[in-house]
PDB file of N, CA and C in Angstrom:
ATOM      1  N   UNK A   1      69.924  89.602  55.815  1.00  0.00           N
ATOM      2  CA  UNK A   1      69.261  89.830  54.557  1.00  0.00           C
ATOM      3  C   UNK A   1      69.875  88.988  53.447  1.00  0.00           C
ATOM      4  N   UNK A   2      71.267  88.665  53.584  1.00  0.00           N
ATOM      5  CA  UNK A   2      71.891  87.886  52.591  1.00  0.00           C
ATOM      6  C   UNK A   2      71.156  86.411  52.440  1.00  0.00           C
ATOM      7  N   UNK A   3      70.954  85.749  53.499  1.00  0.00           N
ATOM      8  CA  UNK A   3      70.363  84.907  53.173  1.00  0.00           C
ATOM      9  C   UNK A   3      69.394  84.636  52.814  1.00  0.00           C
ATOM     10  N   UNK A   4      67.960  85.388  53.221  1.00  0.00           N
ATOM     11  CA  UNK A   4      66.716  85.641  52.372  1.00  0.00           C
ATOM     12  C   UNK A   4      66.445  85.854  50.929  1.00  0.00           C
ATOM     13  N   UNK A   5      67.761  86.711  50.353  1.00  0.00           N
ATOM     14  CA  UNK A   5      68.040  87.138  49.143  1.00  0.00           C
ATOM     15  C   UNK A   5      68.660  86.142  48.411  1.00  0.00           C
ATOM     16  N   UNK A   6      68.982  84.677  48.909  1.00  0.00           N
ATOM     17  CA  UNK A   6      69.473  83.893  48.586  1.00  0.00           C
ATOM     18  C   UNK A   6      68.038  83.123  47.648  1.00  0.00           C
ATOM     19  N   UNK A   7      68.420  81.989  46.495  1.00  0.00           N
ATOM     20  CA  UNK A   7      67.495  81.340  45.949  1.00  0.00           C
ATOM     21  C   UNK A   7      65.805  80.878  46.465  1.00  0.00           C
ATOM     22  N   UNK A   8      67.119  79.730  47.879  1.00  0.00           N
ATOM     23  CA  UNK A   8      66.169  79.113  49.265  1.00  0.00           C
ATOM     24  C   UNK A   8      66.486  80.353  50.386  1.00  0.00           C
ATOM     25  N   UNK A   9      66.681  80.965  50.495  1.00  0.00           N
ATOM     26  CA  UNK A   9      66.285  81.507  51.710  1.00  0.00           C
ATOM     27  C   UNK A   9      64.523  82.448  51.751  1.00  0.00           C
ATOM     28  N   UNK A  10      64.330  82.921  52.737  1.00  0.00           N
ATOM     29  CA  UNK A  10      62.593  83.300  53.182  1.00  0.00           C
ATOM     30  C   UNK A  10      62.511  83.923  54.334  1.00  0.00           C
ATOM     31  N   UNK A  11      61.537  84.317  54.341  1.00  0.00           N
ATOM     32  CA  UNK A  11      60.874  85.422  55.714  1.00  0.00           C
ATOM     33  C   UNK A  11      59.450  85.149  55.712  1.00  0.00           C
ATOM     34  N   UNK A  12      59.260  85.447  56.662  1.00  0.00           N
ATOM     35  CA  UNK A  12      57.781  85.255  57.392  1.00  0.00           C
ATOM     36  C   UNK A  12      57.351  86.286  58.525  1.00  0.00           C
ATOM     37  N   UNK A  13      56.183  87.161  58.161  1.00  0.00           N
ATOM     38  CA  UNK A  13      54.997  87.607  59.184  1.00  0.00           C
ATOM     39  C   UNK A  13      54.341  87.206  60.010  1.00  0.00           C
ATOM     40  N   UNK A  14      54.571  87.157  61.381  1.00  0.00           N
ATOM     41  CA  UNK A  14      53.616  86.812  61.814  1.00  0.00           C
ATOM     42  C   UNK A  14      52.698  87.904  62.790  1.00  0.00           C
ATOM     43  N   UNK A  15      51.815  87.701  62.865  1.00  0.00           N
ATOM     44  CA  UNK A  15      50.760  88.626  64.205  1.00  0.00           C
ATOM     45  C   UNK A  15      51.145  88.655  65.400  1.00  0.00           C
ATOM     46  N   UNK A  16      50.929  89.413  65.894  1.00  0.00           N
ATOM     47  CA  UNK A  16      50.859  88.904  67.392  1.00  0.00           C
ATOM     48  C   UNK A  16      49.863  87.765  68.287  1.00  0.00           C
ATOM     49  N   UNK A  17      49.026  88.187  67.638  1.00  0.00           N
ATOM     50  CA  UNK A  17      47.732  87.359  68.365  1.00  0.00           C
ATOM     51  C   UNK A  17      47.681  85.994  67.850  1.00  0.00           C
ATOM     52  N   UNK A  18      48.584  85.556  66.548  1.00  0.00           N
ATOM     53  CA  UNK A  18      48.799  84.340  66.087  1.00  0.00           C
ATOM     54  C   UNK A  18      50.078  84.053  67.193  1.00  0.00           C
ATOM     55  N   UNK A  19      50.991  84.691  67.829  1.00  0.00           N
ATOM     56  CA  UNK A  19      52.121  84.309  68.435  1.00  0.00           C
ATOM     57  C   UNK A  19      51.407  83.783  69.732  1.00  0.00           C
ATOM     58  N   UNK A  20      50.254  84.674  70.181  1.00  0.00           N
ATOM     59  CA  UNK A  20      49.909  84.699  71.681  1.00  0.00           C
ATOM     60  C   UNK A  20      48.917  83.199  71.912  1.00  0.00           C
ATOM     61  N   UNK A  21      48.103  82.888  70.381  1.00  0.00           N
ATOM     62  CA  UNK A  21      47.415  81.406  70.524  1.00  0.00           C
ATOM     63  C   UNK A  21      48.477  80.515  70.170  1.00  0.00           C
ATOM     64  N   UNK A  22      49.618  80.928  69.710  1.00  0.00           N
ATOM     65  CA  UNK A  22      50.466  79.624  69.878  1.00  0.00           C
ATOM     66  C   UNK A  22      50.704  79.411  71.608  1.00  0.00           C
ATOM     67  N   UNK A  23      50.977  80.097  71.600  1.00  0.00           N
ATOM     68  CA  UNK A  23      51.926  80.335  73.254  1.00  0.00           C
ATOM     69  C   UNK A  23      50.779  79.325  74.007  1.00  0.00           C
ATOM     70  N   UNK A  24      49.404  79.996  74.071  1.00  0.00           N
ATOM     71  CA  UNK A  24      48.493  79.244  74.624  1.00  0.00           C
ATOM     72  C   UNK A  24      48.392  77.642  74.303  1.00  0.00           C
ATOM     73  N   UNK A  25      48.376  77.206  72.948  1.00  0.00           N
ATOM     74  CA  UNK A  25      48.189  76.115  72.866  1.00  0.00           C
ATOM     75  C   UNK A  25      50.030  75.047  73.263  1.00  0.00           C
ATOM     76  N   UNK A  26      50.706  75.815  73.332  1.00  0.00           N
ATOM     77  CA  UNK A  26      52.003  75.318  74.023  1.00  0.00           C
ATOM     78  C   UNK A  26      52.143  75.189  75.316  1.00  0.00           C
ATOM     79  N   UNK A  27      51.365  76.030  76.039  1.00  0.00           N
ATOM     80  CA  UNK A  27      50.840  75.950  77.401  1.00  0.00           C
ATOM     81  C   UNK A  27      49.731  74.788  77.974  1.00  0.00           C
ATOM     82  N   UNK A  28      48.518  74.089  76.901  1.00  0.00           N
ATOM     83  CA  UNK A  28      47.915  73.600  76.756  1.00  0.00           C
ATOM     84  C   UNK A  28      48.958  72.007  77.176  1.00  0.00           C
ATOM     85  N   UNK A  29      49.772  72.373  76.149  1.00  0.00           N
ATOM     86  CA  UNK A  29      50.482  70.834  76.326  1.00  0.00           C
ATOM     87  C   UNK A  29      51.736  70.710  77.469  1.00  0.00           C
ATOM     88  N   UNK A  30      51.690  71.945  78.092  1.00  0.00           N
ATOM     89  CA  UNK A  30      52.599  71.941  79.250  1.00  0.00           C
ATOM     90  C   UNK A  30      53.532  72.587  79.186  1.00  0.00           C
ATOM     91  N   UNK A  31      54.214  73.296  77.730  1.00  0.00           N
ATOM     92  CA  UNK A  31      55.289  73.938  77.659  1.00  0.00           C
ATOM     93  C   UNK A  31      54.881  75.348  77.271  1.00  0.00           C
ATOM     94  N   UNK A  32      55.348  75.772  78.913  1.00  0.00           N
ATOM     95  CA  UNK A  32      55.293  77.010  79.615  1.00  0.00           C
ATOM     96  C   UNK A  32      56.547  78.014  78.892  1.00  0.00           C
ATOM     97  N   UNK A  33      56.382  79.323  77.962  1.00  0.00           N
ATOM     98  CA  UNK A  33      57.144  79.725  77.035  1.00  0.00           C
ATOM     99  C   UNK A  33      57.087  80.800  77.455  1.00  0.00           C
ATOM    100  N   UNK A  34      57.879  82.121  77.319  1.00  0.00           N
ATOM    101  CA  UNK A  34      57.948  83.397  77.100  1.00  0.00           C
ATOM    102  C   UNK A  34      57.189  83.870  76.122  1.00  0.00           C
ATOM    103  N   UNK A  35      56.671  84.528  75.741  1.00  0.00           N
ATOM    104  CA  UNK A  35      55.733  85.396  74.502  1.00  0.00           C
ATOM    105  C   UNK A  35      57.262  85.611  72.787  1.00  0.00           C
ATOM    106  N   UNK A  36      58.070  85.474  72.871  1.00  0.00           N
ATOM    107  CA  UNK A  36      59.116  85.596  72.176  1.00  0.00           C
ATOM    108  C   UNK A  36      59.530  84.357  71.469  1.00  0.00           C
ATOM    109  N   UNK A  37      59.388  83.381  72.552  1.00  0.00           N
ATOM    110  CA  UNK A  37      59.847  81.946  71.908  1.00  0.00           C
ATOM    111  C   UNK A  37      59.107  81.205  71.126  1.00  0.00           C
ATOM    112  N   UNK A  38      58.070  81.592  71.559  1.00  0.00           N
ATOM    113  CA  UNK A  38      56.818  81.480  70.753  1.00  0.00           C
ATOM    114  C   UNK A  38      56.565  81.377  69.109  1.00  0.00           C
ATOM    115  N   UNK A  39      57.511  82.788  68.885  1.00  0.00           N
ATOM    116  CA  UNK A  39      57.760  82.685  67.383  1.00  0.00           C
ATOM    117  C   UNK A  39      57.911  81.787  66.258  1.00  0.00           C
ATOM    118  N   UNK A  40      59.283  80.847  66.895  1.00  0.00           N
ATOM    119  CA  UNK A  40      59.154  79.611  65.906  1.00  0.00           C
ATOM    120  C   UNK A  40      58.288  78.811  65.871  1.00  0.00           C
ATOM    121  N   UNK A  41      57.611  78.125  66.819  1.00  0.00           N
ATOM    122  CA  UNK A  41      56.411  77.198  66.268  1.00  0.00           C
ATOM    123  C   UNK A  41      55.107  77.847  65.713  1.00  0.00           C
ATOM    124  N   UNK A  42      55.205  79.442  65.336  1.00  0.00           N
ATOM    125  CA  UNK A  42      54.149  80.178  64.911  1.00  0.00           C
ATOM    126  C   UNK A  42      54.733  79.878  63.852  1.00  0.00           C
ATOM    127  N   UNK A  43      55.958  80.511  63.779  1.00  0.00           N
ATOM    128  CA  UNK A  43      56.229  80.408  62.151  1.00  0.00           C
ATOM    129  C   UNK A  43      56.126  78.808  61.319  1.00  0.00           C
ATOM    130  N   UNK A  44      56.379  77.302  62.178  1.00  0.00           N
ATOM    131  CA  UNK A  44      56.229  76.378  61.194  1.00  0.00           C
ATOM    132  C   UNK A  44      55.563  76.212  61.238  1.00  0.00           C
ATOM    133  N   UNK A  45      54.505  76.286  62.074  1.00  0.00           N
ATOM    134  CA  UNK A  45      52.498  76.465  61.504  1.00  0.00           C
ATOM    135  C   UNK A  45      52.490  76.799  60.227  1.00  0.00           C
ATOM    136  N   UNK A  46      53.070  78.261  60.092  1.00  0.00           N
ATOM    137  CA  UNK A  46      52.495  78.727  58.838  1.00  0.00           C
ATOM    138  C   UNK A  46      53.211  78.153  57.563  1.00  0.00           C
ATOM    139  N   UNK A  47      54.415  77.643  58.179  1.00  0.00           N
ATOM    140  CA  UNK A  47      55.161  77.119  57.074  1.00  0.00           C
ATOM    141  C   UNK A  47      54.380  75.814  56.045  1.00  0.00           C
ATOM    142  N   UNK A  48      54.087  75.004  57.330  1.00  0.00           N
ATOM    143  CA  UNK A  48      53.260  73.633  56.979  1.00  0.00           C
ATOM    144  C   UNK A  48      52.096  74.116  56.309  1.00  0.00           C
ATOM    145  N   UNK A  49      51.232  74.832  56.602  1.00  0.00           N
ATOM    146  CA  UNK A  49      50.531  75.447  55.903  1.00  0.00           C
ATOM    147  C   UNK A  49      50.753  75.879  54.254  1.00  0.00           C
ATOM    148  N   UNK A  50      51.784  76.895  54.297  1.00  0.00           N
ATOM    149  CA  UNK A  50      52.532  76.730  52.443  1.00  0.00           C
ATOM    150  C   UNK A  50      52.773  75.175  52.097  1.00  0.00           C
ATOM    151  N   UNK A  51      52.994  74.403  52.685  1.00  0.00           N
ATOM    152  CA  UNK A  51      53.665  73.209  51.927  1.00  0.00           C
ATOM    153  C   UNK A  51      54.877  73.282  52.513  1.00  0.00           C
ATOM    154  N   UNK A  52      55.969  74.497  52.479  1.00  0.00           N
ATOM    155  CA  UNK A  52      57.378  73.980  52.835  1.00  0.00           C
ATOM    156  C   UNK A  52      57.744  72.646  53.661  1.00  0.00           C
ATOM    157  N   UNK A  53      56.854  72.709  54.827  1.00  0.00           N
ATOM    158  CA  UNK A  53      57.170  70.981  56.020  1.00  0.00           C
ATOM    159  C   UNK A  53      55.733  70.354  55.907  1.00  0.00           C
ATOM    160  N   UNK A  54      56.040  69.540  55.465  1.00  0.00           N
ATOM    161  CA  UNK A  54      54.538  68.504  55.348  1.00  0.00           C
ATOM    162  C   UNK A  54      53.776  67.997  56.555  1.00  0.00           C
ATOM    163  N   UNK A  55      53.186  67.406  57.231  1.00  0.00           N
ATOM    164  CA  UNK A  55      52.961  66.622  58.212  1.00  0.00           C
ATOM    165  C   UNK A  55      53.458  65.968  58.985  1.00  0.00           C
ATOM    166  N   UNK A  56      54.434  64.765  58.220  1.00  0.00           N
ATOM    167  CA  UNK A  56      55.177  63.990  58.190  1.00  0.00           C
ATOM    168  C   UNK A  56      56.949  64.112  58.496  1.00  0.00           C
ATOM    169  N   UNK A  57      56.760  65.499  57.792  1.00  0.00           N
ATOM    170  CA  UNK A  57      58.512  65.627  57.955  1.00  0.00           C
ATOM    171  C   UNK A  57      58.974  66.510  59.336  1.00  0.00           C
ATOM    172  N   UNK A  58      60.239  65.594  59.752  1.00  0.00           N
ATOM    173  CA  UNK A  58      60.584  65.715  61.328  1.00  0.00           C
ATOM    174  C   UNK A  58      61.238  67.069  61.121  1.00  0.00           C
ATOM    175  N   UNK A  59      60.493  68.300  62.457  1.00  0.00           N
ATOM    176  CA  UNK A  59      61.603  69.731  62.439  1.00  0.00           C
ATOM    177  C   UNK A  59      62.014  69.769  63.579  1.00  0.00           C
ATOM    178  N   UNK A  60      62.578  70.262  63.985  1.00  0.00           N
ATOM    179  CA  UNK A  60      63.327  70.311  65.703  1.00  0.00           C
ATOM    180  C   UNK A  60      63.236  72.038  65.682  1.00  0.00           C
ATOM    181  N   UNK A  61      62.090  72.449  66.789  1.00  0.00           N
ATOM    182  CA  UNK A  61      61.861  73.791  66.725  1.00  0.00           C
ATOM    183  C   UNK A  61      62.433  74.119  68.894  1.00  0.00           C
ATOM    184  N   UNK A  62      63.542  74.931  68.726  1.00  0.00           N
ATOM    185  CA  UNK A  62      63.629  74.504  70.110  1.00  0.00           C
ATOM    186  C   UNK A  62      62.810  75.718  70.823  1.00  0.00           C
ATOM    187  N   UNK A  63      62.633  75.261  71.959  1.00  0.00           N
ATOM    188  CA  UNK A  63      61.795  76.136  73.295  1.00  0.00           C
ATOM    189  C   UNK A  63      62.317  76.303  74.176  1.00  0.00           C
ATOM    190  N   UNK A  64      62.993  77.396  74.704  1.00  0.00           N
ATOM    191  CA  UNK A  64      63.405  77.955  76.053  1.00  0.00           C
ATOM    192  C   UNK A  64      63.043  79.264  76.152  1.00  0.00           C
ATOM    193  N   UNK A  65      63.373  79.652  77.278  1.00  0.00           N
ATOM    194  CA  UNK A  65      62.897  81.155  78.173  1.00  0.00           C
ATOM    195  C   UNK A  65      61.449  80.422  78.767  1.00  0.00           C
ATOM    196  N   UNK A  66      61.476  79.617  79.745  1.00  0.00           N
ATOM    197  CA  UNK A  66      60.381  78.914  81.057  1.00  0.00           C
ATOM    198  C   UNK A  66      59.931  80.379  81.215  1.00  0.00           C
ATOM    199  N   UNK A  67      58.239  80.240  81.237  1.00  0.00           N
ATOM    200  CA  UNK A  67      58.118  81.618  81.929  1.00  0.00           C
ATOM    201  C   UNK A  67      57.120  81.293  83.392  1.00  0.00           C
ATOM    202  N   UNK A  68      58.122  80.027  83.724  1.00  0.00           N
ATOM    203  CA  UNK A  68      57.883  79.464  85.101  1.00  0.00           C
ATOM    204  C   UNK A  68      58.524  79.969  86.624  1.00  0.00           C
ATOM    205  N   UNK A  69      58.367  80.586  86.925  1.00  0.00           N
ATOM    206  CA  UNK A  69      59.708  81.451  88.373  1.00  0.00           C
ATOM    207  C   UNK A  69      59.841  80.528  88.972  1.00  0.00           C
ATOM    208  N   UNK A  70      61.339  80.518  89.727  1.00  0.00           N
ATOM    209  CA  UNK A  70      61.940  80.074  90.728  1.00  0.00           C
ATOM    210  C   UNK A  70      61.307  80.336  91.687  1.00  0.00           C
TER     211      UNK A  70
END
């Protein structure tokens, strides 16, 4: 909470069903995700959306938990 409460710090809502068409369209491009990991590239959707990351500007959103079995 300290950091949210900070100047720059922030929080974000997201849906589920916005988490579950990310997941899908991450699947689309081959990266096979857990329903959880999902989260961050939901959230800089919405971010880019406010303005915070533009088009243009490089984010490094990482992806693990394969929900590929051995």
């Amino acid at each position: 909470m300290e950091v949210i409460e900070t100047p720059d710090g922030d929080c974000i809502a997201l849906g589920a069903e916005a988490v579950a068409t990310e997941r899908n369209a991450l699947g689309h491009h081959g990266f096979y995700v857990e329903p959880t990991y999902a989260i961050a590239p939901t959230a800089l959707d919405r971010y880019r959306e406010r303005g915070v990351f533009g088009p243009d500007d490089d984010v490094v959103v990482p992806l693990t938990g394969s929900r590929l079995k051995k």
